[in-house]
Protein backbone atom coordinates (compact mmCIF):
# COMPACT_ATOMS: atom_id res chain seq x y z
CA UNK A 1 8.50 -29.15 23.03
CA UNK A 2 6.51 -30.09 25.99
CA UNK A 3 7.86 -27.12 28.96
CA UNK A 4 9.43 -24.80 25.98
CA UNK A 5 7.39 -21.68 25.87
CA UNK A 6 5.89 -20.28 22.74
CA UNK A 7 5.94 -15.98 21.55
CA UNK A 8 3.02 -15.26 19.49
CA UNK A 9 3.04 -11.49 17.90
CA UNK A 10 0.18 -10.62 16.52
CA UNK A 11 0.91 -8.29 13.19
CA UNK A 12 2.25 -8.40 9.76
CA UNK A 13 4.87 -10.96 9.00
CA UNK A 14 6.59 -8.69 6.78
CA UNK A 15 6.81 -5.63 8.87
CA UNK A 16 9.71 -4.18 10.26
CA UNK A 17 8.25 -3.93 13.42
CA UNK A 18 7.68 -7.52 13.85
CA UNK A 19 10.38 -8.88 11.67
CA UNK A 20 12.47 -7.09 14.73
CA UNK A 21 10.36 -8.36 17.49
CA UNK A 22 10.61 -11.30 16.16
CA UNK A 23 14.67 -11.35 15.85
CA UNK A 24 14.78 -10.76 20.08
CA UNK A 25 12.51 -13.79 20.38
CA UNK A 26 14.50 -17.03 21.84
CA UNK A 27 12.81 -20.46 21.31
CA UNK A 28 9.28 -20.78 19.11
CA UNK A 29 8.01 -18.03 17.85
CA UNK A 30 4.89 -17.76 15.44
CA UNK A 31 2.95 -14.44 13.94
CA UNK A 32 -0.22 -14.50 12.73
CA UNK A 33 -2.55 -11.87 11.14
CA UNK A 34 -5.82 -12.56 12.54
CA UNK A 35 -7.86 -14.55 14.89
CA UNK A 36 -8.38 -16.54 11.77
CA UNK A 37 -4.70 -17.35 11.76
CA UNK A 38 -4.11 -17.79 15.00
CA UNK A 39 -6.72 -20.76 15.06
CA UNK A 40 -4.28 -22.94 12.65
CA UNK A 41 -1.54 -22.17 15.91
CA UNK A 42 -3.16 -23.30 18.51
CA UNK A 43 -3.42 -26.88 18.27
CA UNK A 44 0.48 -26.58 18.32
CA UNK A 45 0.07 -25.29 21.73
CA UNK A 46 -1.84 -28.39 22.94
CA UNK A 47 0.29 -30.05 25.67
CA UNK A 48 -2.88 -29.51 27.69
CA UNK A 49 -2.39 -25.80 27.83
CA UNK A 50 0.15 -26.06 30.16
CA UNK A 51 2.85 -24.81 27.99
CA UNK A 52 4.18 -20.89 28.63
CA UNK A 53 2.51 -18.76 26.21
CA UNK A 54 3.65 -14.92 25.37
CA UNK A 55 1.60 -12.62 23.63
CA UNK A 56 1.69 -9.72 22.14
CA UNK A 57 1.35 -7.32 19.19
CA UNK A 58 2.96 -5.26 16.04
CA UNK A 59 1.64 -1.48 17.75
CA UNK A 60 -0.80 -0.96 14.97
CA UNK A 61 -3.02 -4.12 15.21
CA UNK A 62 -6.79 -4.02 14.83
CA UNK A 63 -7.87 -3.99 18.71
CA UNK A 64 -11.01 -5.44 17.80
CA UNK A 65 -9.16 -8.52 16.40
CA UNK A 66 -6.58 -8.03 19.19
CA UNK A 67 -9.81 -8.87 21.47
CA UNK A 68 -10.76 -12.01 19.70
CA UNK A 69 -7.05 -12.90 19.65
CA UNK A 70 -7.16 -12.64 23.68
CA UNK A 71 -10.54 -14.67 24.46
CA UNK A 72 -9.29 -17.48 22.33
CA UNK A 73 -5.84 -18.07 23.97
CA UNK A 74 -7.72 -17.23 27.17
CA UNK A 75 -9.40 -20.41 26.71
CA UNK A 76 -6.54 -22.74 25.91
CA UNK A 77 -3.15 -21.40 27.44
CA UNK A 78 -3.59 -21.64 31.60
CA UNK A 79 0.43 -20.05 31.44
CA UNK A 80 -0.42 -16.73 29.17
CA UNK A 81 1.10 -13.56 29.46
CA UNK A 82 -0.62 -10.88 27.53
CA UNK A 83 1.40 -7.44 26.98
CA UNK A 84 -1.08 -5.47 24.89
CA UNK A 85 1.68 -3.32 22.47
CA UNK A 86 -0.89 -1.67 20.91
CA UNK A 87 -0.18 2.14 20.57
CA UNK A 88 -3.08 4.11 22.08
CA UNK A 89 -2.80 6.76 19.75
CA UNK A 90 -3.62 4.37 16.77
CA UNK A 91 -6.18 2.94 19.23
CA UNK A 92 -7.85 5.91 19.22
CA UNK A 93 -7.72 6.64 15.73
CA UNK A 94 -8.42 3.46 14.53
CA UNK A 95 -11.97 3.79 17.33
CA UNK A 96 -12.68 7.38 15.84
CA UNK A 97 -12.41 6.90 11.89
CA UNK A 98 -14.95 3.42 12.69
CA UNK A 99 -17.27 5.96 14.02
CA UNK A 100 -16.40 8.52 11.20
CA UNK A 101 -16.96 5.88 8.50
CA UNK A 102 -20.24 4.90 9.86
CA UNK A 103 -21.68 8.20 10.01
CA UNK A 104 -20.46 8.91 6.06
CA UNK A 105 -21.59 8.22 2.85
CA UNK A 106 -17.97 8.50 1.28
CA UNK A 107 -15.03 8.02 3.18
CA UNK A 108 -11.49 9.06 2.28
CA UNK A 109 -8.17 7.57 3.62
CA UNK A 110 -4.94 9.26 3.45
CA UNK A 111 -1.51 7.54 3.47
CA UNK A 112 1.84 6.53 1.93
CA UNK A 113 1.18 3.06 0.27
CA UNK A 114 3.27 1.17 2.50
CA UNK A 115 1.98 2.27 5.70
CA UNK A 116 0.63 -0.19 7.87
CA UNK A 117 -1.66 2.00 9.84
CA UNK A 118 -2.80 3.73 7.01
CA UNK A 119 -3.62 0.25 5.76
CA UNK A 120 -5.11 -0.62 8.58
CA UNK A 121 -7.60 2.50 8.48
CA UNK A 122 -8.44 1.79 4.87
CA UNK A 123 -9.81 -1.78 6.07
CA UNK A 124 -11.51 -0.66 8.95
CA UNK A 125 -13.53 2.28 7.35
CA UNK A 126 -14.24 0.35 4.35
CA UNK A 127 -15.89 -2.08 6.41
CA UNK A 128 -18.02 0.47 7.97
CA UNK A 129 -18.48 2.39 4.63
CA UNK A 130 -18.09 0.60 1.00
CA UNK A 131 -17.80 3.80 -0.74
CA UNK A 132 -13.90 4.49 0.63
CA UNK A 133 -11.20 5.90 -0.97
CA UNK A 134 -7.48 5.11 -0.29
CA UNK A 135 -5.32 8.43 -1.28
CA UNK A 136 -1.50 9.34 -0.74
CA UNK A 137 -2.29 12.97 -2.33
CA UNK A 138 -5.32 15.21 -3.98
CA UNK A 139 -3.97 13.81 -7.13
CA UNK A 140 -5.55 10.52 -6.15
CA UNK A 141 -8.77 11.50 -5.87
CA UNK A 142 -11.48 11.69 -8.72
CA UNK A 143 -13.82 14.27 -7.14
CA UNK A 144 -16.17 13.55 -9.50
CA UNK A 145 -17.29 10.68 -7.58
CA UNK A 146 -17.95 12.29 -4.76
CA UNK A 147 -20.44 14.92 -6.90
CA UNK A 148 -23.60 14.22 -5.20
CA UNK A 149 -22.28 13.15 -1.98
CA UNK A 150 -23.60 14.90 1.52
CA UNK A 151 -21.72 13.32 3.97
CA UNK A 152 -17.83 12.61 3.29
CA UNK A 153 -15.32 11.57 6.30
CA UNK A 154 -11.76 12.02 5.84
CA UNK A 155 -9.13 10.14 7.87
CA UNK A 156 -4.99 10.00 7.54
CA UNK A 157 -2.44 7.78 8.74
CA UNK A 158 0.11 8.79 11.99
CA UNK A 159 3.05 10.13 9.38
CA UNK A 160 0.12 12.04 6.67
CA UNK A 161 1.66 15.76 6.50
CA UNK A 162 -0.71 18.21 7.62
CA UNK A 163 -0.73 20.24 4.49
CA UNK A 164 -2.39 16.96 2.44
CA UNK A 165 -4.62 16.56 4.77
CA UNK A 166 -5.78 20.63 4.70
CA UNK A 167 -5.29 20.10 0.45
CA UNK A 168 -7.84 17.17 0.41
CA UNK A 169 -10.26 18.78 2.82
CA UNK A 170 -10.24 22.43 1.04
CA UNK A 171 -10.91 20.31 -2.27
CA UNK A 172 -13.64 18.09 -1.36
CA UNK A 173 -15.57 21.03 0.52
């Protein structure tokens, strides 16, 4: 245990992505979903934080989290190397529907069920915005709750068809 280095993936356990990240990884190997979970890990690490640490992360983790996830190990592991996997693209959509949801007073997510980034979306605009809505299609949506609503933002996963998108913005206008 003592010299063995550790992989730490940051991301859903059940993913694809990182069930196949994890299936290249050779020794110990933990993923955890938060900063929250990563906190139960670290005393594992202990051997005076001299043990080789790898991070990284499933490409559609929260950066924000991703941050916290960083300062914590930074403080523990003195052998950590940090590859930030983190697509830009969802990056930048994650950064811009925060900003969307904040500025809204309905927000609407679109997305297949079982996609992570959509997922991820949903949690991060509902946080900025309590009245969000989690679609896949128009069908989804009861516009009669958004009635006497100003403001609505309207956000889609990476894989949302264009044409849903256009059908949910034609219909709430």
């Amino acid at each position: 245990h003592s010299g063995e280095s550790v992989t730490l993936i940051a991301g859903d356990p059940s993913h694809p992505e990182v069930v196949g990240i994890a299936g290249f990884c050779e020794g110990e190997t933990h993923i955890f979903r938060s900063a929250e979970e990563l906190d139960k890990i670290i005393p594992i690490l202990d051997n005076g934080g001299n043990r080789p640490v790898t991070l990284l992360a499933q490409t559609t983790f929260s950066v924000p989290e991703w941050e916290k996830c960083v300062e914590k190990l930074k403080k523990v592991c003195t052998k950590l190397r940090i590859f930030d996997t983190i697509c830009i693209a969802t990056e930048k959509r994650q950064s811009e529907a925060r900003e969307l949801a904040a500025q809204s007073d309905a927000m609407i997510v679109i997305g297949g069920r079982h996609s992570s980034n959509t997922q991820k979306l949903f949690e991060i605009c509902k946080n900025e915005c309590a009245n969000t809505y989690y679609i896949q299609t128009i069908k989804d949506l009861d516009l009669t709750r958004l009635k006497s609503t100003d403001n609505v933002g309207i956000t889609a996963g990476a894989s949302t068809p264009n044409n849903i998108i256009e059908e949910v913005q034609k219909n709430v206008r």
